[in-house]
C-alpha atoms as a PDB file:
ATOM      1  CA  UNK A   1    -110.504 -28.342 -46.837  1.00  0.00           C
ATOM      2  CA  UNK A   2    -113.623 -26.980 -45.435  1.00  0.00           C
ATOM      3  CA  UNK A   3    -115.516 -28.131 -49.144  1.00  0.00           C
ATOM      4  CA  UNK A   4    -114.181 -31.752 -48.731  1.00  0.00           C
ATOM      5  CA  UNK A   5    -115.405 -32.095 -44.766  1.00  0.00           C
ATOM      6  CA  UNK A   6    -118.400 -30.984 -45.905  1.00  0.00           C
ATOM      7  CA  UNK A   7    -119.041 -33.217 -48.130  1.00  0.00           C
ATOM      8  CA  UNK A   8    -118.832 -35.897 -46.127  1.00  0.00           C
ATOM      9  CA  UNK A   9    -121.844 -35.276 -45.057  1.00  0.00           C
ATOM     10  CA  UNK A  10    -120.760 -36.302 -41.224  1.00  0.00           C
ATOM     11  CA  UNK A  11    -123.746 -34.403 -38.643  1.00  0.00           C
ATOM     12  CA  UNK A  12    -121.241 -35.057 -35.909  1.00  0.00           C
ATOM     13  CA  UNK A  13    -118.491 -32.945 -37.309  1.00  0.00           C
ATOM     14  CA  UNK A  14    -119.872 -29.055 -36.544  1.00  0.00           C
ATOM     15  CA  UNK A  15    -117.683 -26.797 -38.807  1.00  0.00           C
ATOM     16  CA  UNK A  16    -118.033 -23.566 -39.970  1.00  0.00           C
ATOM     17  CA  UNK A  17    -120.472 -23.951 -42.961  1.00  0.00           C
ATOM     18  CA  UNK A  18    -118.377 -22.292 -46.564  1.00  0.00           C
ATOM     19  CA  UNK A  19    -120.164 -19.577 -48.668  1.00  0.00           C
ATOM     20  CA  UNK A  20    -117.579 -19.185 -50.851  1.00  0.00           C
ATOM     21  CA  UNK A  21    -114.131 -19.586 -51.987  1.00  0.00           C
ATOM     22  CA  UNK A  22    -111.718 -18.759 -55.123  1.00  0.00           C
ATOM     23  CA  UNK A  23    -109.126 -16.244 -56.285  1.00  0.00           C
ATOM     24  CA  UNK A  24    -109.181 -12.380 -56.955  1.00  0.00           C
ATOM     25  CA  UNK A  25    -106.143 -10.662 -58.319  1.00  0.00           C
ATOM     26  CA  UNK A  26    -103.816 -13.646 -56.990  1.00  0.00           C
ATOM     27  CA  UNK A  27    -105.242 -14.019 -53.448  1.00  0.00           C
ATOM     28  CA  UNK A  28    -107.089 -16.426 -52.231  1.00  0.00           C
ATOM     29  CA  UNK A  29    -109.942 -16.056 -50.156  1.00  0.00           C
ATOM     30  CA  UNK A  30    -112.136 -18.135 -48.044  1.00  0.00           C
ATOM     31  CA  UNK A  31    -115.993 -16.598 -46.729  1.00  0.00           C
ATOM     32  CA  UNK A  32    -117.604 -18.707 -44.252  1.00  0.00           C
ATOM     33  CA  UNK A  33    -120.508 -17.738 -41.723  1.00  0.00           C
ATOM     34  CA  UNK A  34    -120.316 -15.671 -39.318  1.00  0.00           C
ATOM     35  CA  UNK A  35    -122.841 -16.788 -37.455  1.00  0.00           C
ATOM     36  CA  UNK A  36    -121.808 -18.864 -34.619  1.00  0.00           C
ATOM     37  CA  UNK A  37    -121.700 -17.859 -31.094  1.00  0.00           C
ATOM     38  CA  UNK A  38    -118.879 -17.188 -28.495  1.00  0.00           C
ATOM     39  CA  UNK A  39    -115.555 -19.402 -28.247  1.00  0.00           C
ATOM     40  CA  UNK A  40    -114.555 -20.976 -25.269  1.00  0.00           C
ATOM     41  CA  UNK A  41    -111.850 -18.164 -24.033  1.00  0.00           C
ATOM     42  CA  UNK A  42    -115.263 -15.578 -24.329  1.00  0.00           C
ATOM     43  CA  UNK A  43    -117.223 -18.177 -22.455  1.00  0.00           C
ATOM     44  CA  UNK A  44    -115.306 -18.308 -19.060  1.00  0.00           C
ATOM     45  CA  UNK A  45    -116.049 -17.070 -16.173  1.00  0.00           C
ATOM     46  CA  UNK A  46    -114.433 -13.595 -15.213  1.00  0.00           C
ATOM     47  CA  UNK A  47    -111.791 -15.523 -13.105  1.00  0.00           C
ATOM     48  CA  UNK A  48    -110.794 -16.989 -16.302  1.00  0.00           C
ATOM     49  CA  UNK A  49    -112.199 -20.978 -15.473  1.00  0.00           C
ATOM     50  CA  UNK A  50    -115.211 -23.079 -16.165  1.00  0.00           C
ATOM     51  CA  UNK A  51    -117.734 -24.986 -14.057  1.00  0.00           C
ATOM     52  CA  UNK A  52    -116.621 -28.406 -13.460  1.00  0.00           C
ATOM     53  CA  UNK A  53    -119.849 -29.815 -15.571  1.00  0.00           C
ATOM     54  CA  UNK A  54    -119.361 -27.059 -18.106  1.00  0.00           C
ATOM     55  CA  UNK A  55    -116.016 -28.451 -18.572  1.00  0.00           C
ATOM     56  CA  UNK A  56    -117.206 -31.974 -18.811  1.00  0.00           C
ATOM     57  CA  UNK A  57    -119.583 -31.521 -20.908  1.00  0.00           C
ATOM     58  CA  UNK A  58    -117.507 -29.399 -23.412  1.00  0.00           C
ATOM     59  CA  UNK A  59    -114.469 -32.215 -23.300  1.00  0.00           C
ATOM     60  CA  UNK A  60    -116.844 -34.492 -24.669  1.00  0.00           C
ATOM     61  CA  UNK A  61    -117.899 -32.764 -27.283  1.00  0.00           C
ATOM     62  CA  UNK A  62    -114.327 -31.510 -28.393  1.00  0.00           C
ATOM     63  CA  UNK A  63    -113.479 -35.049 -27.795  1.00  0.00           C
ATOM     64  CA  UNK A  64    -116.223 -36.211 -30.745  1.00  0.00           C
ATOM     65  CA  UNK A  65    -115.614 -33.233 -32.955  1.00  0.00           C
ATOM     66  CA  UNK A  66    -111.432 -34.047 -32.847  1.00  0.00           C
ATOM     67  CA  UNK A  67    -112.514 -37.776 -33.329  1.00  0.00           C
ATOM     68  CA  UNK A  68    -114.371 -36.645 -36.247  1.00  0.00           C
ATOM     69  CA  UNK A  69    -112.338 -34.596 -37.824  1.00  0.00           C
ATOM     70  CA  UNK A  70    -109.471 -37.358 -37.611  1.00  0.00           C
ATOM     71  CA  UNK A  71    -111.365 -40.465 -38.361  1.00  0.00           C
ATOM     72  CA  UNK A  72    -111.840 -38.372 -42.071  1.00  0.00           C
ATOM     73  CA  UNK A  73    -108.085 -37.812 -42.060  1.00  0.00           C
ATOM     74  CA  UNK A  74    -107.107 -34.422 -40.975  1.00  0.00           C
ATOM     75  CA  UNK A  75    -105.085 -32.492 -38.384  1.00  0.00           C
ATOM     76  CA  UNK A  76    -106.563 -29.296 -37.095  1.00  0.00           C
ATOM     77  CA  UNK A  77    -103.083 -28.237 -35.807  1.00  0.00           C
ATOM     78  CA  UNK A  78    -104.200 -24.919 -34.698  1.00  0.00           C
ATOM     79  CA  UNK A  79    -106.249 -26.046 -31.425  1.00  0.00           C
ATOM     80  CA  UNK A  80    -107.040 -23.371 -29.006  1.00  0.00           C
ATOM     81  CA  UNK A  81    -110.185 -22.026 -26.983  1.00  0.00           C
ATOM     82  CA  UNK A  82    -110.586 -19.415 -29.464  1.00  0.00           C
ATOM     83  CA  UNK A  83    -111.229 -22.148 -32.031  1.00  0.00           C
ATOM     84  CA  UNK A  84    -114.404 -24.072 -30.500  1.00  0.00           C
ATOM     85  CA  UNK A  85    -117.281 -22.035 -30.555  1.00  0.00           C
ATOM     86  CA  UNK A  86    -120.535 -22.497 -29.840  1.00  0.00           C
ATOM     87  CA  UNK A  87    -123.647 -22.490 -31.935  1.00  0.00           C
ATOM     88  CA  UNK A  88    -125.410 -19.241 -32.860  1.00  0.00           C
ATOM     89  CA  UNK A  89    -127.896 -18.413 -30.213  1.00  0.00           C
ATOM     90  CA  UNK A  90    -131.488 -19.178 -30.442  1.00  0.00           C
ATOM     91  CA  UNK A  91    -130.882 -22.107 -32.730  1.00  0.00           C
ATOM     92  CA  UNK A  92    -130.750 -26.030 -32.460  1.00  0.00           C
ATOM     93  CA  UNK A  93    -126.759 -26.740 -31.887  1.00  0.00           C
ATOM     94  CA  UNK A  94    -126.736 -23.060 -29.397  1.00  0.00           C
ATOM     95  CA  UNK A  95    -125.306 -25.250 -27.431  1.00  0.00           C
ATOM     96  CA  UNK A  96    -122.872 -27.802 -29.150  1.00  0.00           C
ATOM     97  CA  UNK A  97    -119.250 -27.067 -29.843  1.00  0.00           C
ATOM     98  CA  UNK A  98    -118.334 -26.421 -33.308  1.00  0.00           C
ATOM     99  CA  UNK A  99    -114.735 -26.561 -34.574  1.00  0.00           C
ATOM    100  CA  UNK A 100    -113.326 -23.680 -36.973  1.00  0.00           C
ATOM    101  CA  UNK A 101    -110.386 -21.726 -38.263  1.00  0.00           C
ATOM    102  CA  UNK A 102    -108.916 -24.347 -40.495  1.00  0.00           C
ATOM    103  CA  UNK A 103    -105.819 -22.309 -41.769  1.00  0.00           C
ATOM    104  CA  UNK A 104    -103.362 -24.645 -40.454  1.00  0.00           C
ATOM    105  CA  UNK A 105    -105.124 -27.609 -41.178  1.00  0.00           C
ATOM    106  CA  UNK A 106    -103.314 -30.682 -42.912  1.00  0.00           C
ATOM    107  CA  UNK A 107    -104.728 -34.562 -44.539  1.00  0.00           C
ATOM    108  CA  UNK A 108    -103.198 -37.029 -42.991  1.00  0.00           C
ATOM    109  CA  UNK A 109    -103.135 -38.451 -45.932  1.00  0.00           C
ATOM    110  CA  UNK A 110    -100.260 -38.026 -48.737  1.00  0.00           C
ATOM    111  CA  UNK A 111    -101.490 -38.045 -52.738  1.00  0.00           C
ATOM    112  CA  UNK A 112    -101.421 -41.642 -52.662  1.00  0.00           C
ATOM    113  CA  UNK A 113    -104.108 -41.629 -50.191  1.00  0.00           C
ATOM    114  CA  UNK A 114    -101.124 -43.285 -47.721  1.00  0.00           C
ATOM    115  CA  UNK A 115    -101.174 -42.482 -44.133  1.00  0.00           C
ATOM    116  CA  UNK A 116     -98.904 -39.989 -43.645  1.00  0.00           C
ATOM    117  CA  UNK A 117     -96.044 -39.775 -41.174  1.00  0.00           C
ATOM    118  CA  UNK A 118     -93.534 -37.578 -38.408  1.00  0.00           C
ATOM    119  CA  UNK A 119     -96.439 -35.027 -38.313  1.00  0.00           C
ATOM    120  CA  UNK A 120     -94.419 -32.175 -35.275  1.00  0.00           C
ATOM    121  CA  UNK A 121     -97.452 -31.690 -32.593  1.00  0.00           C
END
């Protein structure tokens, strides 16, 4: 899943970026980078909440990343603060939200490339 958002090529959509994927003795496996900063349970405060702008600021971009991921036609289905991170530090997107832990992940689409339907949220 990770493969086919990345190839669409979409700037907006921040995603853990694959290394490498396959099978070894009838497992699969998945490596992606490890190098993203902290997620949004790690980022609170030590009462356990956010600054009001924080939060407004990090809605939006959850918002676009969500609205993203859906407009190419997948469900995360595993949404959590653990699962937006931010950037690694000292780079460009530090400080934009990136999306990751696709496990659960499902197309909206059936083989047919049909919408699908009665998705359980």
């Amino acid at each position: 899943m990770l493969t086919k958002l990345g190839q669409l090529n979409n700037p907006a959509l921040l995603m853990q970026e694959v290394l490498a994927y396959g099978c070894h003795k009838g497992e699969s496996y998945v490596l992606v980078t490890g190098l993203l900063g902290s997620d949004l349970l790690k980022l609170a405060s030590a009462a356990g909440t956010h600054t009001y702008p924080n939060v407004l600021v990090l809605a939006e971009q959850a918002w676009v990343l969500l609205e993203e991921l859906h407009g190419a036609n997948y469900l995360h289905r595993d949404l959590k603060p653990e699962n937006l991170v931010l950037g690694c530090p000292g780079t460009a997107s530090a400080r934009k939200l990136h999306l990751i832990d696709f496990g659960t992940s499902e197309s909206l689409l059936d083989r047919n490339g049909a919408r699908r339907t009665g998705f359980c949220f």
